[in-house]
Protein backbone atom coordinates (compact mmCIF):
# COMPACT_ATOMS: atom_id res chain seq x y z
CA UNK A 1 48.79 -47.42 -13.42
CA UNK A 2 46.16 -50.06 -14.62
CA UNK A 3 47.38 -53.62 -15.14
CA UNK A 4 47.66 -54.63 -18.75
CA UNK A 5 45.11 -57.65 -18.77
CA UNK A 6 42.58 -54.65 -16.70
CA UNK A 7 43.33 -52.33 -19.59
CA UNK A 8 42.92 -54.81 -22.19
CA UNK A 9 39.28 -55.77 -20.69
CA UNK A 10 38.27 -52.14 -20.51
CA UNK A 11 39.65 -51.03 -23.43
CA UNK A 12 37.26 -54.06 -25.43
CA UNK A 13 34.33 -53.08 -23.19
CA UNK A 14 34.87 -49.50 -24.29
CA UNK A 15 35.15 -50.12 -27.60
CA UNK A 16 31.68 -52.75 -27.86
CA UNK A 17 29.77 -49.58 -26.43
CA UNK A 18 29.80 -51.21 -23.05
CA UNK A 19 31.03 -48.77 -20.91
CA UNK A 20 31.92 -45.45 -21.22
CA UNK A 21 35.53 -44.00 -20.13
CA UNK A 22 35.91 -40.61 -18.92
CA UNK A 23 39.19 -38.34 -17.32
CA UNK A 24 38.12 -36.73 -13.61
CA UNK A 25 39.61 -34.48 -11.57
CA UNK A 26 40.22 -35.28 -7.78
CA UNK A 27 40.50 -32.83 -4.95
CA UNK A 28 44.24 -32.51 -3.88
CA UNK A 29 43.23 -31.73 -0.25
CA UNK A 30 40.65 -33.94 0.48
CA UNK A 31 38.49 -34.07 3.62
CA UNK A 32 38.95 -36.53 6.24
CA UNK A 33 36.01 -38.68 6.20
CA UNK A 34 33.39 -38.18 9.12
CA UNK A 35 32.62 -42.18 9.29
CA UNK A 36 35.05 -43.39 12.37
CA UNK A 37 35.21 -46.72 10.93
CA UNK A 38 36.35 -45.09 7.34
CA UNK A 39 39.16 -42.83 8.95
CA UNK A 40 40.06 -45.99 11.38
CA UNK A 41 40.38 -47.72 7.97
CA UNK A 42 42.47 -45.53 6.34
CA UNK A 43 45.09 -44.78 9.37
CA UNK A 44 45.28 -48.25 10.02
CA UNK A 45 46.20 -48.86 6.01
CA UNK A 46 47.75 -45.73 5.69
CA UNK A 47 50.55 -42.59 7.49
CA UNK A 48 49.01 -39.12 7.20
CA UNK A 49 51.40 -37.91 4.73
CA UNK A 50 51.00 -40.50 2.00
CA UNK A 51 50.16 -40.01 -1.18
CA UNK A 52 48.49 -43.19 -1.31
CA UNK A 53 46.14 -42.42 1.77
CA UNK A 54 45.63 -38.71 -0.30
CA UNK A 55 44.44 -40.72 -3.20
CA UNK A 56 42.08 -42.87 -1.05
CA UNK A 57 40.53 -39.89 0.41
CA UNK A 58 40.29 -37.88 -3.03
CA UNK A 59 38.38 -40.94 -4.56
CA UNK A 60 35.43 -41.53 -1.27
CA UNK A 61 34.87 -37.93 -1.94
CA UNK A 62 34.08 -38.15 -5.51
CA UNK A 63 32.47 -41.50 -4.74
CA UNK A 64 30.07 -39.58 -2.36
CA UNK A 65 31.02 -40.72 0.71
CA UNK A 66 30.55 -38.40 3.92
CA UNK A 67 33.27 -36.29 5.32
CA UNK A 68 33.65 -33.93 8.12
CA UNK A 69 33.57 -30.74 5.65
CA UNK A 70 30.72 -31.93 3.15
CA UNK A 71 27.09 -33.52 3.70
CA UNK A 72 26.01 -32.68 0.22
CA UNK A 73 27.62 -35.46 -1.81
CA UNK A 74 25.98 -38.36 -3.13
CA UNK A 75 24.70 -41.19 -0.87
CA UNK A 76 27.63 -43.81 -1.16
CA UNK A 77 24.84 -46.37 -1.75
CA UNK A 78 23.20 -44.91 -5.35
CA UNK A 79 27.13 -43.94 -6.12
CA UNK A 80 28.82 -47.11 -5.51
CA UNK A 81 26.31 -49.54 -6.69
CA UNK A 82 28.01 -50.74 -10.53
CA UNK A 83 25.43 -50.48 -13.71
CA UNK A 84 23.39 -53.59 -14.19
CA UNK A 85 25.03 -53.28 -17.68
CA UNK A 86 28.76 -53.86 -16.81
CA UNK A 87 30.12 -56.99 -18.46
CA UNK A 88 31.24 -59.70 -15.95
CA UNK A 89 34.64 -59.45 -15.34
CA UNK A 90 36.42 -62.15 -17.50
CA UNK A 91 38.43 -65.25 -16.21
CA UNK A 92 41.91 -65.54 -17.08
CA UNK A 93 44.31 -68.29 -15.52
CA UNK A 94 46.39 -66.92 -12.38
CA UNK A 95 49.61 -65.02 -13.73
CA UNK A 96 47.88 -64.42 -16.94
């Protein structure tokens, strides 16, 4: 679930051509990642069997980032780094 003051911001980028929004599909079983520091992240955050820590793991895969059953993803450096064109994110109040 996106907040609605996120969803209102992307929405209006979307709409002035800004960014583009598209639907992707995770992997349900994702691979544990091969970084130590990554997979000390996530157990430290994170118990095995949540579907929180599932979700994590799904989106460093698509991201790119290197697990212990794939080398041939995307370097999490190109993948990672934003478009110059994103809008700044805008400044509301706390609470708002």
């Amino acid at each position: 679930m996106i907040p609605r003051p996120v969803r209102h911001d992307l929405i209006t980028w979307r709409d002035k051509g800004q960014i583009t929004i598209s639907r992707i599909t995770l992997p349900d079983q994702p691979a544990e990642p091969a970084d130590t520091q990554i997979a000390y992240d996530l157990r430290a955050r994170w118990v095995d069997h949540s579907p929180l820590r599932r979700a994590a793991l799904a989106a460093l895969q698509y991201l790119g980032v290197r697990t212990s059953t794939s080398a041939t993803w995307n370097s999490p450096a190109t993948a990672c780094r934003p478009p110059a064109a994103w809008p700044a994110a805008s400044k509301r109040p706390a609470g708002g």
